[in-house]
Protein backbone atom coordinates (compact mmCIF):
# COMPACT_ATOMS: atom_id res chain seq x y z
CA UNK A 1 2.07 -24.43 -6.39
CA UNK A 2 2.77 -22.38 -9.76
CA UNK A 3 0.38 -19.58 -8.20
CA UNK A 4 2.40 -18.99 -5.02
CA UNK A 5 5.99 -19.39 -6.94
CA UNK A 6 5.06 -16.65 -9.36
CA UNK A 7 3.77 -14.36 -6.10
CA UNK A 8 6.94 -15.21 -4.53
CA UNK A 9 8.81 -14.22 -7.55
CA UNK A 10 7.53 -10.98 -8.09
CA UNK A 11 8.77 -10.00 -4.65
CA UNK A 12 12.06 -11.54 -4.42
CA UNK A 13 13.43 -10.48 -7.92
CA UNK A 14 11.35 -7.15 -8.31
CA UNK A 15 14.51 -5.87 -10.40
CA UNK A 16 13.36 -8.05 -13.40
CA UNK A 17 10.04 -6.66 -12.86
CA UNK A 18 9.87 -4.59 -16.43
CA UNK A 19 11.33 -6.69 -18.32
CA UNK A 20 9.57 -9.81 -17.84
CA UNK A 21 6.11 -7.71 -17.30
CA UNK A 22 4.10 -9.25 -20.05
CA UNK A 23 5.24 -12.97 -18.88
CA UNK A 24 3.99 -12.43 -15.49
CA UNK A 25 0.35 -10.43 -16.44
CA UNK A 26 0.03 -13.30 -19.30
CA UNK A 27 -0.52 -15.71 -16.02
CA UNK A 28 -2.59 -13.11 -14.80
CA UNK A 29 -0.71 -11.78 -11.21
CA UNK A 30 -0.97 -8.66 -9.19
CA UNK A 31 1.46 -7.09 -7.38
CA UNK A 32 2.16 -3.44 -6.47
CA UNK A 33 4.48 -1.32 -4.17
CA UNK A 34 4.23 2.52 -4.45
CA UNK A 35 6.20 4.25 -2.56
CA UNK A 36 5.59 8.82 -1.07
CA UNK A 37 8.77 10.80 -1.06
CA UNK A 38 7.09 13.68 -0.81
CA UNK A 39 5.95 14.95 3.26
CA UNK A 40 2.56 15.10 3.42
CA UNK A 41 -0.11 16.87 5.56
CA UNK A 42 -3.24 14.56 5.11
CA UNK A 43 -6.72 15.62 7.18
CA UNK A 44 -8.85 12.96 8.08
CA UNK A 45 -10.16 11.43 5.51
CA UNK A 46 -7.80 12.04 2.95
CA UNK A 47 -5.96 9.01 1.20
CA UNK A 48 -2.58 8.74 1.37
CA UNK A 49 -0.73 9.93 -1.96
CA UNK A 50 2.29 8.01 -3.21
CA UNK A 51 4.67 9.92 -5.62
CA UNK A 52 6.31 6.66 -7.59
CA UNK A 53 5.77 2.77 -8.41
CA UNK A 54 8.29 0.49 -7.70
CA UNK A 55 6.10 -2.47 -8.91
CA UNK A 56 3.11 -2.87 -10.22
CA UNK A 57 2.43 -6.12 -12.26
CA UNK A 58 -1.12 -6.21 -14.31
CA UNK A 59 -1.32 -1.72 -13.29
CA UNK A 60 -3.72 -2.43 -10.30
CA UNK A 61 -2.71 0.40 -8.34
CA UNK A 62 -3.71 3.87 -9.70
CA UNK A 63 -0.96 6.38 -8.97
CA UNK A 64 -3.32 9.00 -9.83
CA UNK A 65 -6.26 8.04 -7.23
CA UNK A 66 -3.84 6.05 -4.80
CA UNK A 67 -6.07 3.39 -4.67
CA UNK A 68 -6.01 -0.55 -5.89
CA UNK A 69 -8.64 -1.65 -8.00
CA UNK A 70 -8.81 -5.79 -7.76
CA UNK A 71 -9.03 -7.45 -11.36
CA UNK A 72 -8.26 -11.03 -9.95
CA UNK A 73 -10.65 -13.42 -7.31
CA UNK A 74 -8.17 -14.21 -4.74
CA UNK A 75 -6.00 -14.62 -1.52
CA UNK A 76 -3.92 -10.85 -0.96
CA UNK A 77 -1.57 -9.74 1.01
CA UNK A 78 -1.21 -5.74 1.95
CA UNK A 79 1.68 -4.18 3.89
CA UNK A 80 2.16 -0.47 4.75
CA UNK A 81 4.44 1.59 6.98
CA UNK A 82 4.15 5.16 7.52
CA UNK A 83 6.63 7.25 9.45
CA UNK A 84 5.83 10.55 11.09
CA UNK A 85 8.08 13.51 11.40
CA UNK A 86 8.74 15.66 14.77
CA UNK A 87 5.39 16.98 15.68
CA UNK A 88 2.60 16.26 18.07
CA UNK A 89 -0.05 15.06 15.93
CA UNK A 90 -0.89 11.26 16.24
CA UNK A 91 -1.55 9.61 12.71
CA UNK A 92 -3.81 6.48 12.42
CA UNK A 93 -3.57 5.30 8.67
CA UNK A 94 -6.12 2.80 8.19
CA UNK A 95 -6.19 0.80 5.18
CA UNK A 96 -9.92 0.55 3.90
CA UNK A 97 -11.64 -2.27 1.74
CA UNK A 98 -14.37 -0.41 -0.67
CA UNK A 99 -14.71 2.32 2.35
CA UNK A 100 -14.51 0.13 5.59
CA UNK A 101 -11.49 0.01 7.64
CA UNK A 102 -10.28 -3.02 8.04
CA UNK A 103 -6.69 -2.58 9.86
CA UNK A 104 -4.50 0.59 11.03
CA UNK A 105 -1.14 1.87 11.96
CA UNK A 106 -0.94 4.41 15.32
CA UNK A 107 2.11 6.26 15.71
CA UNK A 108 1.92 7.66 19.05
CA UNK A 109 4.74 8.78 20.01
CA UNK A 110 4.54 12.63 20.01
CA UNK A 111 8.30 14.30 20.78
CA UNK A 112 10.45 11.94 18.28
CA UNK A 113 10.04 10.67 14.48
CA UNK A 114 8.39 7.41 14.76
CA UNK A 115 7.87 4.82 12.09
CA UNK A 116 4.86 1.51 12.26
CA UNK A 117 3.85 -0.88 9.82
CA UNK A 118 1.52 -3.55 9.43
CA UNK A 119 0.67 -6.76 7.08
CA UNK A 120 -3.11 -8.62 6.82
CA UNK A 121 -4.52 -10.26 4.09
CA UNK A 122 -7.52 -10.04 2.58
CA UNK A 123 -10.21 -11.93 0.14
CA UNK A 124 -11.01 -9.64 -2.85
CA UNK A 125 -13.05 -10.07 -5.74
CA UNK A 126 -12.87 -7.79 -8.97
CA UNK A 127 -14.19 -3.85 -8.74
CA UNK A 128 -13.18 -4.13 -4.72
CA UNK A 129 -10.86 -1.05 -3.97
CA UNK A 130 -8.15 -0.95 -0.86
CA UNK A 131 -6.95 2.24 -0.33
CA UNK A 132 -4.79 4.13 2.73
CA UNK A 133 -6.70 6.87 4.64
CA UNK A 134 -5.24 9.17 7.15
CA UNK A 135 -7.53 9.10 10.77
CA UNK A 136 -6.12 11.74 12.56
CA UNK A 137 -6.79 11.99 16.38
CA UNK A 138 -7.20 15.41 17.84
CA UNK A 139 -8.68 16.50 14.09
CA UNK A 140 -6.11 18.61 12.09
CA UNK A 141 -3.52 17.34 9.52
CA UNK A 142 -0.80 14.95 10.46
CA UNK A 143 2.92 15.28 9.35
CA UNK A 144 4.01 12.22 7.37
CA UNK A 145 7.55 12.26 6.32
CA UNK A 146 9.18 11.30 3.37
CA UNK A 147 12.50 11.95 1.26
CA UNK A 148 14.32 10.28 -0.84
CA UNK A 149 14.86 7.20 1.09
CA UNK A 150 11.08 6.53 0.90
CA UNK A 151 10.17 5.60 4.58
CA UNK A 152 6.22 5.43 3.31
CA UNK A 153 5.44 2.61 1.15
CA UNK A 154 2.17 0.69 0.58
CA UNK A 155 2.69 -3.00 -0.87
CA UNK A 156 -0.19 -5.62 -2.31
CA UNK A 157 -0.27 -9.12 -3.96
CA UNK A 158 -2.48 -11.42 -5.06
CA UNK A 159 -1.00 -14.86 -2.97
CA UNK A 160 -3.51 -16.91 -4.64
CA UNK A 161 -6.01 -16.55 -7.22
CA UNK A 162 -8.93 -18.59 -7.81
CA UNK A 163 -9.21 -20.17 -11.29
């Protein structure tokens, strides 16, 4: 019961985040949310860069590579959302487990701004790696748009770790 309170925690009262960092790595939890404000023209391939952390609880996610590196065993839960700007490409962002896709968002729609999201979760075990990787039908970059109020995030936590 501890193990989910303390997930729970770190998501509903992310404003104490910094200060009570050392509590919360000290029973060994994992939580991230990074977040692009920057518009980005990913090719396929390409993982998705994210300009700031919001969170990040035991410094899983890797601002520099944009990817998660799992330290724990456990039960985690990913959510992204990506919005595209006016254009006529259609973005798939994929999130990938070391290299293998494992879930996307589509935005189809190709006259107006258009945002998806999705949530899974997943069974990791340390070294494994989740990243987000632009898939981009028709070939070419895609438009993903960001400003200041930080329509593309990417959000993980470990909901249960094994002892």
């Amino acid at each position: 019961m501890l193990n989910t309170f303390c997930a729970i925690s770190v998501l509903t009262f992310s404003h104490k985040i910094y200060s009570a960092h050392s509590d919360l790595c000290s029973c060994k939890y994992s939580a991230f949310t990074a977040v692009a404000t920057a518009i980005q023209l990913p090719n396929n391939g390409d993982v998705l860069a994210f300009q700031e952390m919001i969170t990040n609880v035991g410094d899983d996610f890797d601002l520099s590579t944009n990817i998660f590196t799992c330290r724990l065993t456990g039960l985690y839960v990913f959510s992204w959302s990506v919005r595209r700007g006016n254009d006529d490409t259609r973005p798939d962002i994929e999130l990938q487990k070391n290299g293998v896709r494992v879930a996307s968002v589509y935005l189809l729609n190709q006259q107006d701004p258009e945002q998806n999201s999705n949530t899974i979760t997943l069974e990791l075990q340390p070294t494994d790696q989740v990243k987000l990787v632009a898939n981009n039908y028709g070939g070419g970059a895609s438009r993903i748009y960001n400003d200041d109020r930080r329509y593309t995030t990417f959000t993980g936590y470990v909901l249960y770790r094994e002892e």
